[in-house]
Protein backbone atom coordinates (compact mmCIF):
# COMPACT_ATOMS: atom_id res chain seq x y z
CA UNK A 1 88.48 122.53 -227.47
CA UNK A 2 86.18 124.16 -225.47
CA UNK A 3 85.14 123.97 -221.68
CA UNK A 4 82.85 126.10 -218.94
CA UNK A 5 83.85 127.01 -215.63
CA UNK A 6 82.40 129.16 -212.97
CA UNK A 7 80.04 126.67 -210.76
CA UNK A 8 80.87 122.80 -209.60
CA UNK A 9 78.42 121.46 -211.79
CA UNK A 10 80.46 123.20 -215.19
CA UNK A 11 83.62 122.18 -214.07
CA UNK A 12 82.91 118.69 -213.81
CA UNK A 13 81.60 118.32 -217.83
CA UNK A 14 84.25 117.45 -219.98
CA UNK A 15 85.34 119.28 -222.82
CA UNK A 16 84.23 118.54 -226.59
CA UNK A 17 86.12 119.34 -229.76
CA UNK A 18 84.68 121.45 -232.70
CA UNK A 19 85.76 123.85 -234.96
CA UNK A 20 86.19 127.55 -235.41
CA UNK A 21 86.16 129.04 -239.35
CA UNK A 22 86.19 132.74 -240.73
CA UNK A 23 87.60 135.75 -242.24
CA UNK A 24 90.19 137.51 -240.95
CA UNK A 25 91.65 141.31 -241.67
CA UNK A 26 95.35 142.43 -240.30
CA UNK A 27 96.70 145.77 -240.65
CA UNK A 28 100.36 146.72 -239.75
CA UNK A 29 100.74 149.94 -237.80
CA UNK A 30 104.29 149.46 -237.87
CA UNK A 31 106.70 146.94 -238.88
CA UNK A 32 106.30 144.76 -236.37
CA UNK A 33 102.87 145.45 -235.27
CA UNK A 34 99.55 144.98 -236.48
CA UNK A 35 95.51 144.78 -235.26
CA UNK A 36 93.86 141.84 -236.10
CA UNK A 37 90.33 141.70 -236.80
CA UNK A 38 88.42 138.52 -236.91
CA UNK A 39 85.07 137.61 -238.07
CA UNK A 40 84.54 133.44 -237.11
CA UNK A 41 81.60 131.06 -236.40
CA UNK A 42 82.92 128.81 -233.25
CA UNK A 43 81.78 125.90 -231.91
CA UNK A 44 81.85 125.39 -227.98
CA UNK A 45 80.35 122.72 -225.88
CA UNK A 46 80.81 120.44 -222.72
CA UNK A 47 79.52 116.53 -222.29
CA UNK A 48 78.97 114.35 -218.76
CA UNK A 49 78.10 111.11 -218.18
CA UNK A 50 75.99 110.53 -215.19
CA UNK A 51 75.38 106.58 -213.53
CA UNK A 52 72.42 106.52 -211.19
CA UNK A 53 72.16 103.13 -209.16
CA UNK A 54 68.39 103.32 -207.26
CA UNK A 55 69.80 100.43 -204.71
CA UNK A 56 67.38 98.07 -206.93
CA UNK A 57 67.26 97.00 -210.79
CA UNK A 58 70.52 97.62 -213.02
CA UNK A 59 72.27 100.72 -213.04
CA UNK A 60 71.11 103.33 -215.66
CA UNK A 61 73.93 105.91 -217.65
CA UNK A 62 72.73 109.22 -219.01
CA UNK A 63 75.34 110.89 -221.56
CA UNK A 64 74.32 114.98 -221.76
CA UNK A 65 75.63 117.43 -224.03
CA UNK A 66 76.01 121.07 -224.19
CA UNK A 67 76.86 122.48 -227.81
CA UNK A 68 76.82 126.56 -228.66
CA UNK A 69 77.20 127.63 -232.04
CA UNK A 70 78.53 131.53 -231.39
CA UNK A 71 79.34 134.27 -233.81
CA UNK A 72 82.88 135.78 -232.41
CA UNK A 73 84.71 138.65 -233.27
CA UNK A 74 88.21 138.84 -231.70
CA UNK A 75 89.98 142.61 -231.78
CA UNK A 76 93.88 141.54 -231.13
CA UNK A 77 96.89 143.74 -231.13
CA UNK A 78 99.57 141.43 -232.77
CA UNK A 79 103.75 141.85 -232.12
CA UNK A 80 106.24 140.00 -234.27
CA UNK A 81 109.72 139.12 -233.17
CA UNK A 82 112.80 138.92 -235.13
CA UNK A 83 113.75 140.28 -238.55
CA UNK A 84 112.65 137.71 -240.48
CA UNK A 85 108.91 138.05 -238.38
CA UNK A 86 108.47 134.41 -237.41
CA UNK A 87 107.20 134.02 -233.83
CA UNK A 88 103.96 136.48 -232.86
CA UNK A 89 102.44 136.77 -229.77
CA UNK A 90 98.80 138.78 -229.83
CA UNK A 91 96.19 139.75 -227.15
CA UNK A 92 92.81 141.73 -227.47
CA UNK A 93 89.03 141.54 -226.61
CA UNK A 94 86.52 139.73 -228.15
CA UNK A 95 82.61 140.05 -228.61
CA UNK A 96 80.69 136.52 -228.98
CA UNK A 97 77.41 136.71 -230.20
CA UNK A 98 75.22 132.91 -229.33
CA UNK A 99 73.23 131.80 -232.55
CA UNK A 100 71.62 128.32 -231.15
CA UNK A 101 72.37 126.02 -228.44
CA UNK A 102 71.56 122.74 -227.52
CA UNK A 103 71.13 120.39 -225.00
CA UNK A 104 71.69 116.34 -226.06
CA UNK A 105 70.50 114.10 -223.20
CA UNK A 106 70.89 110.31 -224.50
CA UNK A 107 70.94 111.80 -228.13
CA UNK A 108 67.60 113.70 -228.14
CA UNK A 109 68.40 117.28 -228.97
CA UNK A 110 66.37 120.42 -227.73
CA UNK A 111 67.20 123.78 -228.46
CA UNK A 112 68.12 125.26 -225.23
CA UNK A 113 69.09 128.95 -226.30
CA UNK A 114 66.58 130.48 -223.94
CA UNK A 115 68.41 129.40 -220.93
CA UNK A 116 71.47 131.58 -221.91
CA UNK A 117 72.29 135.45 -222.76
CA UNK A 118 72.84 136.11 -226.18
CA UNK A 119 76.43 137.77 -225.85
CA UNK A 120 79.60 136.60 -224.38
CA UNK A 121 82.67 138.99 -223.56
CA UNK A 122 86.45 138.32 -223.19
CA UNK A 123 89.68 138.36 -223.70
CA UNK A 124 91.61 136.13 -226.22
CA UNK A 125 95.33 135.62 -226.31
CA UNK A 126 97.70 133.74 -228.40
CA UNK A 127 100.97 132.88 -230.18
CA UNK A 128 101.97 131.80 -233.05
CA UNK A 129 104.33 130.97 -236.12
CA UNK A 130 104.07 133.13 -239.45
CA UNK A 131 105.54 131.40 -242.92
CA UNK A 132 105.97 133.87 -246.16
CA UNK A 133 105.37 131.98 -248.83
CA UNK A 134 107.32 132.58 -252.12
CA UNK A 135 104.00 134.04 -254.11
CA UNK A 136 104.37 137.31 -251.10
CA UNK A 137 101.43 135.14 -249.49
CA UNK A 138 101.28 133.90 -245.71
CA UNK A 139 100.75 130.97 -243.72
CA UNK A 140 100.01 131.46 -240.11
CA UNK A 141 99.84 128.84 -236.88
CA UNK A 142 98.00 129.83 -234.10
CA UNK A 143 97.39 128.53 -230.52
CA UNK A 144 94.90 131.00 -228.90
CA UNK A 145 92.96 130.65 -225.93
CA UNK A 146 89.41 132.73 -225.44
CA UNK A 147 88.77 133.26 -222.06
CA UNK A 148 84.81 134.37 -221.00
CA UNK A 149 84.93 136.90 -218.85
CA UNK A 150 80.74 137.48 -218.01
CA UNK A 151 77.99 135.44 -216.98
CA UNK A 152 76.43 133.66 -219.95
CA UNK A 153 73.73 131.75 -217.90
CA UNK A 154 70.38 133.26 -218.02
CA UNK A 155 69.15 131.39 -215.76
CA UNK A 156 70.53 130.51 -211.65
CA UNK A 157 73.32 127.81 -211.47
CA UNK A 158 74.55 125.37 -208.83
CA UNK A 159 75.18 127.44 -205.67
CA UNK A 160 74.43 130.73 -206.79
CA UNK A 161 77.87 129.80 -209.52
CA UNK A 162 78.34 131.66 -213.14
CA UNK A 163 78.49 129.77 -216.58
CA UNK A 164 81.85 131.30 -218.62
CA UNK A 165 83.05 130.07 -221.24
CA UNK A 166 86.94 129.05 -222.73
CA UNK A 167 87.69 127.66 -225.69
CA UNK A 168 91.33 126.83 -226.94
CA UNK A 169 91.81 127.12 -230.45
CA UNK A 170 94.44 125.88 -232.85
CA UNK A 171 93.89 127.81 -235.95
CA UNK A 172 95.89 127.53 -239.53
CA UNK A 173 95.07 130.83 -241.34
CA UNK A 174 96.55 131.75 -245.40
CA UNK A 175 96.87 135.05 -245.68
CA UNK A 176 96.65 137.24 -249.17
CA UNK A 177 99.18 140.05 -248.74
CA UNK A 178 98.56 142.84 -250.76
C-alpha cells in the first residue's frame, strides 16, 4: 500500500494497492544477526476523485491516478530474538530507482516520468516472523514500511511542498538455506 506526502495536494490522494516481487540475499554475521540485501520491482501509486459543480449543468467527477513502477534495493541489518529465532526486527537504507510512471485521468493513461527524478532514497524498517521448515528451508512474514526521505518531484508542487514517497509492504519470502 503505498501513499505520498510532503504538500496538501499529496496528502489528500488516497492510497492504491500493488505489489512488490524480487530476490533476496541474507547473510548471518552472527547468530542472531544478519544483512539483508534485496533486489525488488515495487509498485507505488495514489488515486483522487475530484467533483466540480460550475453553478449550472450537472456536476462532473474526474477519477486521477498516479502509478510508479520503481526498481528498489533495500540494505537492512536484521536481529532475531529468542533461541528458536522466531520474531526479527530489521532496519536499513534503501535506493529506488523509477522505471515509468503514469498519470490515469478518467482512464486515459500518459506516461508522466518526466515530471519526476529518477531516484528515490530512504529508510525501510520492519518486523517479522521466521518459520524453519523441516527440508532446513525458511518461510519468512514481513510487515515493512519504506519511508522516502528526498524530493522525488521534478517539477514545483502545491505551495512550494515536496513529493516523498511510503509504501507499506506485507511481504511472504521462502528462503533456500544453504
Amino acid at each position: 500500500m503505498s501513499s505520498f506526502r510532503g504538500n496538501d495536494l499529496a496528502e489528500d490522494n488516497k492510497s492504491i494497492i500493488g505489489y512488490t516481487g524480487g530476490v533476496s540475499l541474507e547473510y548471518f554475521i552472527k547468530d542472531n544477526i544478519s544483512l539483508n540485501a534485496n533486489i525488488l520491482y515495487e509498485q507505488k501509486g495514489v488515486k483522487n476523485e475530484q467533483t466540480t459543480n460550475l453553478g449550472f449543468g450537472p456536476s462532473m467527477t474526474r477519477t486521477f491516478k498516479e502509478k510508479y513502477q520503481y526498481l528498489q534495493i533495500p540494505i537492512i541489518a536484521r536481529y532475531y530474538f529468542g533461541e528458536k529465532k522466531l520474531f526479527f526486527v530489521n532496519g536499513g537504507p534503501f535506493f529506488g530507482y523509477l522505471l515509468q510512471s503514469n498519470s490515469i485521468i478518467n482512464g486515459t493513461s500518459t506516461e508522466s516520468s518526466g515530471l519526476n527524478k529518477k531516484i528515490d532514497l530512504g529508510f525501510s524498517g520492519g518486523l517479522g516472523l521466521s518459520f524453519d521448515l523441516k527440508n532446513t528451508n525458511t518461510i519468512n512474514l514481513e510487515l515493512r514500511n519504506n519511508l522516502g526521505l528526498i524530493n522525488i518531484s521534478d517539477v514545483e508542487t502545491i505551495n512550494n511542498g515536496e513529493l516523498k514517497t511510503n509504501t507499506l509492504n506485507f511481504i511472504v519470502n521462502y528462503s533456500f538455506n544453504w
